[in-house]
PDB file of N, CA and C in Angstrom:
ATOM      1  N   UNK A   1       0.848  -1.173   0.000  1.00  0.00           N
ATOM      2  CA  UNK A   1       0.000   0.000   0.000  1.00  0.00           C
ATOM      3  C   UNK A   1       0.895   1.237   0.000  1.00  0.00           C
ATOM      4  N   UNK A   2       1.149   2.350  -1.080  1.00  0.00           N
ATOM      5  CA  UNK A   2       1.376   3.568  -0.875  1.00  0.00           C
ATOM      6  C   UNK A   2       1.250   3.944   0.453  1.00  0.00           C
ATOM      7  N   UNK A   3       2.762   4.724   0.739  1.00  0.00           N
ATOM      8  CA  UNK A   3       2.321   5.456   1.931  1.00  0.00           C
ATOM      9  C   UNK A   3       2.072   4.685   3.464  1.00  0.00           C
ATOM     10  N   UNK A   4       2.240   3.454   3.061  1.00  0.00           N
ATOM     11  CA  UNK A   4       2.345   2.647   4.172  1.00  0.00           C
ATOM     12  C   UNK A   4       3.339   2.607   5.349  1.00  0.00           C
ATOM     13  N   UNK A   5       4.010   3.033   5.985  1.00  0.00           N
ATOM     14  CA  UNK A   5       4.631   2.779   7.370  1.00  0.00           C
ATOM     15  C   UNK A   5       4.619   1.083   7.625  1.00  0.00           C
ATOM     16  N   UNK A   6       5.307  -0.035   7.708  1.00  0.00           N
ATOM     17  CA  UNK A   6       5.362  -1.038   8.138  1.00  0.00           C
ATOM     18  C   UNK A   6       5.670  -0.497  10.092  1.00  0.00           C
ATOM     19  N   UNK A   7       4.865  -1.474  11.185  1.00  0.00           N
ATOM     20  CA  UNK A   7       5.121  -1.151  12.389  1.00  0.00           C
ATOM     21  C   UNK A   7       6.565  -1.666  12.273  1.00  0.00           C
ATOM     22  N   UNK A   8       7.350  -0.994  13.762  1.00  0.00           N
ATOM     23  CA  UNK A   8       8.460  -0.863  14.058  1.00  0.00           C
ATOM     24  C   UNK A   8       8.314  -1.824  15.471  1.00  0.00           C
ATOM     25  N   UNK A   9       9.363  -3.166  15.616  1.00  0.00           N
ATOM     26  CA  UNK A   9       8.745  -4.031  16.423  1.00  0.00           C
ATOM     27  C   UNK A   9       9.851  -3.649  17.841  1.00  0.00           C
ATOM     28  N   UNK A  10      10.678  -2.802  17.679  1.00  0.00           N
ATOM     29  CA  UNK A  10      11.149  -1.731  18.693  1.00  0.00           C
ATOM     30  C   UNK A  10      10.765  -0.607  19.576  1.00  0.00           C
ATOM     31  N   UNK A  11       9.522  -0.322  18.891  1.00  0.00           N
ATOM     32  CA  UNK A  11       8.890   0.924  19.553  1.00  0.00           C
ATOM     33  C   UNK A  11       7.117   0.852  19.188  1.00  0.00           C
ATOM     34  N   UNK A  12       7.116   1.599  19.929  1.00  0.00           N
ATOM     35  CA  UNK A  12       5.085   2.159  19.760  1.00  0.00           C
ATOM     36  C   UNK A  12       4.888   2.829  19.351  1.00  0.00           C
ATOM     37  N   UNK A  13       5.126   3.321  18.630  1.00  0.00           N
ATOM     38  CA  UNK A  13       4.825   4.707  17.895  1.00  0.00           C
ATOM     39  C   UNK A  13       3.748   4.416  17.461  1.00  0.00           C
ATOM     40  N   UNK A  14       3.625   3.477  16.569  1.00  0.00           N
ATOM     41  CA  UNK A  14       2.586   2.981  15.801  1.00  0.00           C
ATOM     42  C   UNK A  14       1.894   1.826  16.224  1.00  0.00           C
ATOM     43  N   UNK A  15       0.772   1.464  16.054  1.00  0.00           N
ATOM     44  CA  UNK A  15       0.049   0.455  16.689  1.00  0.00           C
ATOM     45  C   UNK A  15      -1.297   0.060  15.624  1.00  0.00           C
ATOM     46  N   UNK A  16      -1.410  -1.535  15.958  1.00  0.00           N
ATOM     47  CA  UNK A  16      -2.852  -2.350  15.195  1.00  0.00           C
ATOM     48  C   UNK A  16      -3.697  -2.283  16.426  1.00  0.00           C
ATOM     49  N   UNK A  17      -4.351  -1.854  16.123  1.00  0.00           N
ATOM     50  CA  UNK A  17      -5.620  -0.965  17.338  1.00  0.00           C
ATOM     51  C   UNK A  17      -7.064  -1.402  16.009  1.00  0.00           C
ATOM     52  N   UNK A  18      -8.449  -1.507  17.063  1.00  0.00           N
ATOM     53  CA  UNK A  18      -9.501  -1.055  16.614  1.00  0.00           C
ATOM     54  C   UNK A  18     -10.230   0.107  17.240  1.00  0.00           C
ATOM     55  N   UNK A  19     -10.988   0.068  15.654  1.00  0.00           N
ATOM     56  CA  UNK A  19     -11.737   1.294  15.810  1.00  0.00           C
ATOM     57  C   UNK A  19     -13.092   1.656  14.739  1.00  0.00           C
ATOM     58  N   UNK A  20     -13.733   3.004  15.537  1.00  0.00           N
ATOM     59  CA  UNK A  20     -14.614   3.365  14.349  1.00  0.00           C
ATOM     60  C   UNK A  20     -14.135   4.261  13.996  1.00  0.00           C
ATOM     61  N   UNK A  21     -15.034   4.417  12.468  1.00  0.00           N
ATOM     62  CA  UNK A  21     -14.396   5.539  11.401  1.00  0.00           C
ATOM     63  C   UNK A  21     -15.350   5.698  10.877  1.00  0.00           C
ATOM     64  N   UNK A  22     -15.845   6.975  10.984  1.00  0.00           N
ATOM     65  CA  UNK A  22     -16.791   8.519  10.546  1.00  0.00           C
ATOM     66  C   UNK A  22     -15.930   8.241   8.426  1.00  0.00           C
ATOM     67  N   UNK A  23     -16.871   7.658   7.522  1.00  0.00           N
ATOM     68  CA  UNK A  23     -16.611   7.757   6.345  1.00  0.00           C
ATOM     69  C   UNK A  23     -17.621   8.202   5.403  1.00  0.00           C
ATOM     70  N   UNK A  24     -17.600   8.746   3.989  1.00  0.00           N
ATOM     71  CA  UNK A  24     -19.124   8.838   3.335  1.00  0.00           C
ATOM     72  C   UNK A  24     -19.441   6.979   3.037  1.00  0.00           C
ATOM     73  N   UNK A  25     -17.813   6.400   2.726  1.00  0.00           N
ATOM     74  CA  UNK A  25     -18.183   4.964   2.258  1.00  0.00           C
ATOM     75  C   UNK A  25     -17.031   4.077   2.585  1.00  0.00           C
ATOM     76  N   UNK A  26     -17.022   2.791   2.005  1.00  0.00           N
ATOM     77  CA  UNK A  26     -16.210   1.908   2.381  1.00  0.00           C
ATOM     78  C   UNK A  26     -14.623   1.887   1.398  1.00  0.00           C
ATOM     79  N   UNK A  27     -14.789   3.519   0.892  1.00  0.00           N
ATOM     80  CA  UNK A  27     -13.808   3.232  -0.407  1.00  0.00           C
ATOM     81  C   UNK A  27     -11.900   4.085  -0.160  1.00  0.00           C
ATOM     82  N   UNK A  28     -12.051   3.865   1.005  1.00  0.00           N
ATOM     83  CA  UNK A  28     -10.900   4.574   1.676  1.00  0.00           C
ATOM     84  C   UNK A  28      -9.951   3.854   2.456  1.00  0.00           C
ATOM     85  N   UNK A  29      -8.301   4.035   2.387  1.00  0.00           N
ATOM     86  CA  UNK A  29      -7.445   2.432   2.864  1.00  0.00           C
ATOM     87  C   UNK A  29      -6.592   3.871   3.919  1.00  0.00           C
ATOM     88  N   UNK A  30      -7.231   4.846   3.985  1.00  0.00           N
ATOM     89  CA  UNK A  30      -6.326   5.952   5.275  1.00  0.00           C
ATOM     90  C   UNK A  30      -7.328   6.701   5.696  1.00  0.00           C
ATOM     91  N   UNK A  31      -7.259   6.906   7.343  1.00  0.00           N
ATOM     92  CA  UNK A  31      -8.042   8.203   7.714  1.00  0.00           C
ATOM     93  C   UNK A  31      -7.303   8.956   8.491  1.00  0.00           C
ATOM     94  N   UNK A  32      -7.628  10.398   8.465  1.00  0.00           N
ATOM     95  CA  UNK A  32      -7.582  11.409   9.042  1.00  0.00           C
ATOM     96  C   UNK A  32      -8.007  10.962  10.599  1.00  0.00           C
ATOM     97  N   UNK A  33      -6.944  11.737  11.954  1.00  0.00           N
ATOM     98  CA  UNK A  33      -6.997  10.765  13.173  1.00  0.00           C
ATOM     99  C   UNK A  33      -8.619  11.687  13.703  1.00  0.00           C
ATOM    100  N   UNK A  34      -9.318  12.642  12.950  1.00  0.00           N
ATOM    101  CA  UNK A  34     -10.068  13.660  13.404  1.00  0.00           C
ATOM    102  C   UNK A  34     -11.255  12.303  13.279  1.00  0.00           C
ATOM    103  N   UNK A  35     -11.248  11.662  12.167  1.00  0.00           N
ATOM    104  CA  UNK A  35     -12.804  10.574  12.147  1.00  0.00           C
ATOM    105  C   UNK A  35     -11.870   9.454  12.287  1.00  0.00           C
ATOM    106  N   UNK A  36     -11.527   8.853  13.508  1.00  0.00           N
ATOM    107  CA  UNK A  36     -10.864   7.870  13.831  1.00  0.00           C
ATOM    108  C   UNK A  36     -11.333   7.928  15.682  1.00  0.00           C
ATOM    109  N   UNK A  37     -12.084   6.936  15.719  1.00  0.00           N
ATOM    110  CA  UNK A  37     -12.506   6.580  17.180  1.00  0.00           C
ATOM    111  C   UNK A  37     -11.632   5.602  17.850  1.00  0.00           C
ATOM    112  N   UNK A  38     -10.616   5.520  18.711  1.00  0.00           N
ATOM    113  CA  UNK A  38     -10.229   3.878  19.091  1.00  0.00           C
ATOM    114  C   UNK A  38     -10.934   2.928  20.028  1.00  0.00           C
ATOM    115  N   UNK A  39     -10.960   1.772  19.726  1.00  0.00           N
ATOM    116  CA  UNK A  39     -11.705   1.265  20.619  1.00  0.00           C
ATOM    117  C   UNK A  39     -10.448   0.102  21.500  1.00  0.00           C
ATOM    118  N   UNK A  40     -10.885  -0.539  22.384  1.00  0.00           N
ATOM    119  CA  UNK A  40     -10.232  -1.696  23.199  1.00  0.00           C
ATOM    120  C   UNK A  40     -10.575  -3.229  22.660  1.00  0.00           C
ATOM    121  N   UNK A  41     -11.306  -3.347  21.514  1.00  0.00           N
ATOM    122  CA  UNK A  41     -11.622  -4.607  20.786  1.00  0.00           C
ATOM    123  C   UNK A  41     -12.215  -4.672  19.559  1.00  0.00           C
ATOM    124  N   UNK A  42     -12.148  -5.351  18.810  1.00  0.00           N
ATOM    125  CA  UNK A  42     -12.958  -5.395  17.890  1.00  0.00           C
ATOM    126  C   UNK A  42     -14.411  -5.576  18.165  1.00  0.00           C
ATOM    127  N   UNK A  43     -15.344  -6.158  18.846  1.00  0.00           N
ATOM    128  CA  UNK A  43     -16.218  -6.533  19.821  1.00  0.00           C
ATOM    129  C   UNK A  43     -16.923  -4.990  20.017  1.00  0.00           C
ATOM    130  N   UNK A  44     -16.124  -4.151  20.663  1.00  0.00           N
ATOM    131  CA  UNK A  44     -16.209  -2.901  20.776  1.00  0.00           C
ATOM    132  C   UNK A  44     -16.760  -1.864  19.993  1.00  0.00           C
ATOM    133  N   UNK A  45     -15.594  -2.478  18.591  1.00  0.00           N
ATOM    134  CA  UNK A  45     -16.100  -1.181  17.438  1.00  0.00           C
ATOM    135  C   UNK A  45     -17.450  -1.806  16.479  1.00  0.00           C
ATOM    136  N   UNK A  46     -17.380  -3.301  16.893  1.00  0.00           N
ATOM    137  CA  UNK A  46     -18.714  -3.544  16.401  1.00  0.00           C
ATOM    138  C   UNK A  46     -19.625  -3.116  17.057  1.00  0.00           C
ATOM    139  N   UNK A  47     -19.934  -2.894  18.218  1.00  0.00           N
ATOM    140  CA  UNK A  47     -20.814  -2.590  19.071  1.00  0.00           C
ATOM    141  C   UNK A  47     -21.045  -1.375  18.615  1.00  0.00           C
ATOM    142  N   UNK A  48     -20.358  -0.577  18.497  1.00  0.00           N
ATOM    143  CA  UNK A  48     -20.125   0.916  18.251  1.00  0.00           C
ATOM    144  C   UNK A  48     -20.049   1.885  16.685  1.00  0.00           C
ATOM    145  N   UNK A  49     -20.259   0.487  15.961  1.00  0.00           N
ATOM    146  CA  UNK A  49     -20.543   1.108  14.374  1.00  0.00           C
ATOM    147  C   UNK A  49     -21.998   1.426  14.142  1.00  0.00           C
ATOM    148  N   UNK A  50     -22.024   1.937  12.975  1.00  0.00           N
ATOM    149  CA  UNK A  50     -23.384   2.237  12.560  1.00  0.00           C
ATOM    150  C   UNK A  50     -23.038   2.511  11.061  1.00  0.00           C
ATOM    151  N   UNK A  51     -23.394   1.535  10.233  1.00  0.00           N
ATOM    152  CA  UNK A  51     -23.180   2.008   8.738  1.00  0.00           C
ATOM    153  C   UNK A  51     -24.048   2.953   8.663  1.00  0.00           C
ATOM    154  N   UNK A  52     -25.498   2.847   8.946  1.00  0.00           N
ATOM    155  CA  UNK A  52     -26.402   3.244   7.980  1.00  0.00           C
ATOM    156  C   UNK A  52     -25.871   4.763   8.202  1.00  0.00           C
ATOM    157  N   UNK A  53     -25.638   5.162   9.677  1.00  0.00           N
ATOM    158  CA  UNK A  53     -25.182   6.806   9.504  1.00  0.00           C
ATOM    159  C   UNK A  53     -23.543   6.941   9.393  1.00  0.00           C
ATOM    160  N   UNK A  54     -22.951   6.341   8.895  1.00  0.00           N
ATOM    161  CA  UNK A  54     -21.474   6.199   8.403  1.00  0.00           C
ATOM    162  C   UNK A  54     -20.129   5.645   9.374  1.00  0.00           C
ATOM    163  N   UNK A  55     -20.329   5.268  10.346  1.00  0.00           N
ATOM    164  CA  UNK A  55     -19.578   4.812  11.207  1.00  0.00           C
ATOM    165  C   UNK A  55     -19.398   3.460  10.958  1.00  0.00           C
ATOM    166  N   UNK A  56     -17.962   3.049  10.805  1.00  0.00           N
ATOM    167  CA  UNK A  56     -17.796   1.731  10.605  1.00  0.00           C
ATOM    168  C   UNK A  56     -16.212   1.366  11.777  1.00  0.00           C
ATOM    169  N   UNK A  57     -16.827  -0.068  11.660  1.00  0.00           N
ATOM    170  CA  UNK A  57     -15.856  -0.831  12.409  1.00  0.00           C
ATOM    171  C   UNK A  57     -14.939  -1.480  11.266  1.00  0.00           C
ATOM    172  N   UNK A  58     -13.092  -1.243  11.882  1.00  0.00           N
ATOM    173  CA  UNK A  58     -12.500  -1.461  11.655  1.00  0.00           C
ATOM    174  C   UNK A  58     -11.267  -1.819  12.338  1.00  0.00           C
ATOM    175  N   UNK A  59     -10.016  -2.380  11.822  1.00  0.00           N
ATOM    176  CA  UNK A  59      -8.931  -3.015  12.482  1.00  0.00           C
ATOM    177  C   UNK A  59      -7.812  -1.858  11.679  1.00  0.00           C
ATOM    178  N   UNK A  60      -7.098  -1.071  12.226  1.00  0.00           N
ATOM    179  CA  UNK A  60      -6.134   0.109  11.549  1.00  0.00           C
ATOM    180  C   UNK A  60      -4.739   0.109  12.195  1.00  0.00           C
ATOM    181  N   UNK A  61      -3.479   0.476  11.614  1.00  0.00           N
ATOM    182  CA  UNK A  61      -2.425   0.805  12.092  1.00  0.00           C
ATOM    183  C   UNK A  61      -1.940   2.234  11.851  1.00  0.00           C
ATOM    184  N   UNK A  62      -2.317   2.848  13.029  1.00  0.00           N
ATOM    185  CA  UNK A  62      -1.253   4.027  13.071  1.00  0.00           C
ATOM    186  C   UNK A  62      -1.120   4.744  14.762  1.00  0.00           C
ATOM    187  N   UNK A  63      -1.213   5.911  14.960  1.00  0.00           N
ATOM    188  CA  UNK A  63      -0.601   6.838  14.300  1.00  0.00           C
ATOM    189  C   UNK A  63       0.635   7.152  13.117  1.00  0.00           C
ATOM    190  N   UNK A  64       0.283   7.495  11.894  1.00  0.00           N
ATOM    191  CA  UNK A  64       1.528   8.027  11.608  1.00  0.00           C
ATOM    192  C   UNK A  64       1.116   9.311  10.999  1.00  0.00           C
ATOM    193  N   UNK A  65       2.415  10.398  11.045  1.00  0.00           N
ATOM    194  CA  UNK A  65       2.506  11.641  10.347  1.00  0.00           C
ATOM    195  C   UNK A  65       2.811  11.871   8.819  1.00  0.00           C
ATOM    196  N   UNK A  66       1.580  12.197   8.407  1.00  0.00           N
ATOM    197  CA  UNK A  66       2.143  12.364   6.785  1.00  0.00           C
ATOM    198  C   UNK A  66       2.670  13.454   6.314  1.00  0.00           C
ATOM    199  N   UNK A  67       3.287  13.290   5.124  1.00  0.00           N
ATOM    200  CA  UNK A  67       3.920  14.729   4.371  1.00  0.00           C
ATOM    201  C   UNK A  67       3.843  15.825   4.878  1.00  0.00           C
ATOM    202  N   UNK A  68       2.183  15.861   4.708  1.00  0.00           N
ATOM    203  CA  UNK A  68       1.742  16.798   4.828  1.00  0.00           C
ATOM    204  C   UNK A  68       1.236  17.692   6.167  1.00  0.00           C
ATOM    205  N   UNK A  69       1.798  17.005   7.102  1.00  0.00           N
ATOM    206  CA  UNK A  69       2.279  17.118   8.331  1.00  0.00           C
ATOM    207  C   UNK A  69       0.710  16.984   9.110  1.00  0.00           C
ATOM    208  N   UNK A  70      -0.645  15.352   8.701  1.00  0.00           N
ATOM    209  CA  UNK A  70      -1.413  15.515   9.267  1.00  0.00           C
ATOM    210  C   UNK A  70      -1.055  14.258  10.184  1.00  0.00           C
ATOM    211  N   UNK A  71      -2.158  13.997  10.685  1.00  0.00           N
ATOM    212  CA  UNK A  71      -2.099  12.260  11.358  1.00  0.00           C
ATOM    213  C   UNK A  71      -3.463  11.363  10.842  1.00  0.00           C
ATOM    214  N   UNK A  72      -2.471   9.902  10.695  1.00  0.00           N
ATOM    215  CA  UNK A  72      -2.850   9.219   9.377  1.00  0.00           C
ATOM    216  C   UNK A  72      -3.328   7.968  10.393  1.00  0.00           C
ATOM    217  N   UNK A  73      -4.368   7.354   9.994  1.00  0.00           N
ATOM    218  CA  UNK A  73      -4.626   5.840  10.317  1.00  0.00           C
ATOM    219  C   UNK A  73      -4.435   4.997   8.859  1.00  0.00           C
ATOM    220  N   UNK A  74      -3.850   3.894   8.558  1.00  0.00           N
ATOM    221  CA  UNK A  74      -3.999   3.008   7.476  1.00  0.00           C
ATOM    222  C   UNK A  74      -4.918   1.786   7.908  1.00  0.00           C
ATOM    223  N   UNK A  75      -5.752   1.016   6.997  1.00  0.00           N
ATOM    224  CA  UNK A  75      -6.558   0.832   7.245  1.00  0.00           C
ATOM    225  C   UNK A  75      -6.182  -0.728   6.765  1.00  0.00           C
ATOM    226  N   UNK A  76      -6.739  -1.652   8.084  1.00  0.00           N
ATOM    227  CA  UNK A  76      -5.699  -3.147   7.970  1.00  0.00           C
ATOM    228  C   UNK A  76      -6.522  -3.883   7.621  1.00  0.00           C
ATOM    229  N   UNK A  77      -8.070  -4.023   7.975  1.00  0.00           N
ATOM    230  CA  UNK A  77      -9.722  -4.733   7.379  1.00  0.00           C
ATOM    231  C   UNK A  77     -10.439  -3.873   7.947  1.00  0.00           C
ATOM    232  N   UNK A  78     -11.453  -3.970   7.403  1.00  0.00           N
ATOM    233  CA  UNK A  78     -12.992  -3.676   7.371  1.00  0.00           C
ATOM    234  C   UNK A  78     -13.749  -5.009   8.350  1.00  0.00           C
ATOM    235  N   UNK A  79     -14.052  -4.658   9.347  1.00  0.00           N
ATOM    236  CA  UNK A  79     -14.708  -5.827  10.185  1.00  0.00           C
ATOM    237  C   UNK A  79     -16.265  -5.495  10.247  1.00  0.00           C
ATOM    238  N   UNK A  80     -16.950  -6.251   9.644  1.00  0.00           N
ATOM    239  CA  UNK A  80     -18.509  -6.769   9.184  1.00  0.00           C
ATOM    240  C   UNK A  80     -19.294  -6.874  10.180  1.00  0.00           C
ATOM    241  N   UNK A  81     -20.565  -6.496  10.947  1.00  0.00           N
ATOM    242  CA  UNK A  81     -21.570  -7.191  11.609  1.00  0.00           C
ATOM    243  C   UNK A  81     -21.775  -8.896  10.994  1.00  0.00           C
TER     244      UNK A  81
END
C-alpha cells in the first residue's frame, strides 16, 4: 500500500488498534486521526458502528505523520456485523 509505514517491532509509535471511522463509504485504505474513534476490541467497534449513519468498524495501524504534516490511520480490514 502507498504510503504505508510497516510497524516498528522496537517501539510504539505505531500500533494495530480497533476502531470506528466517521466515512461517506467503504472506499478509503487511510483516515484522518479527526474521524478515527479507538476502541479496546474489535467486539467494541462492532458494538459501536453504525453504517447506515457512516460509522464503521474497523482493524487500523497508526498513528503516523504524513507529508503533509497531518495524522494518518492506514486501514488493515474492514470488520462486518
Amino acid at each position: 500500500m502507498r504510503g504505508f509505514v510497516p510497524l516498528d517491532p522496537e517501539s510504539n509509535v505505531s500500533a494495530d488498534q480497533f476502531a470506528v471511522v466517521y466515512m461517506p463509504g467503504r472506499n478509503r485504505n487511510r483516515f484522518s486521526a479527526n474521524c478515527v474513534e479507538i476502541k479496546q476490541s474489535s467486539e467494541q467497534a462492532l458494538l459501536e458502528s453504525d453504517p447506515g449513519n457512516k460509522y464503521f468498524a474497523v482493524r487500523l495501524i497508526g498513528p503516523s505523520k504524513s507529508s503533509e504534516g497531518q495524522i494518518l490511520y492506514y486501514l488493515t480490514e474492514w470488520l462486518d456485523k
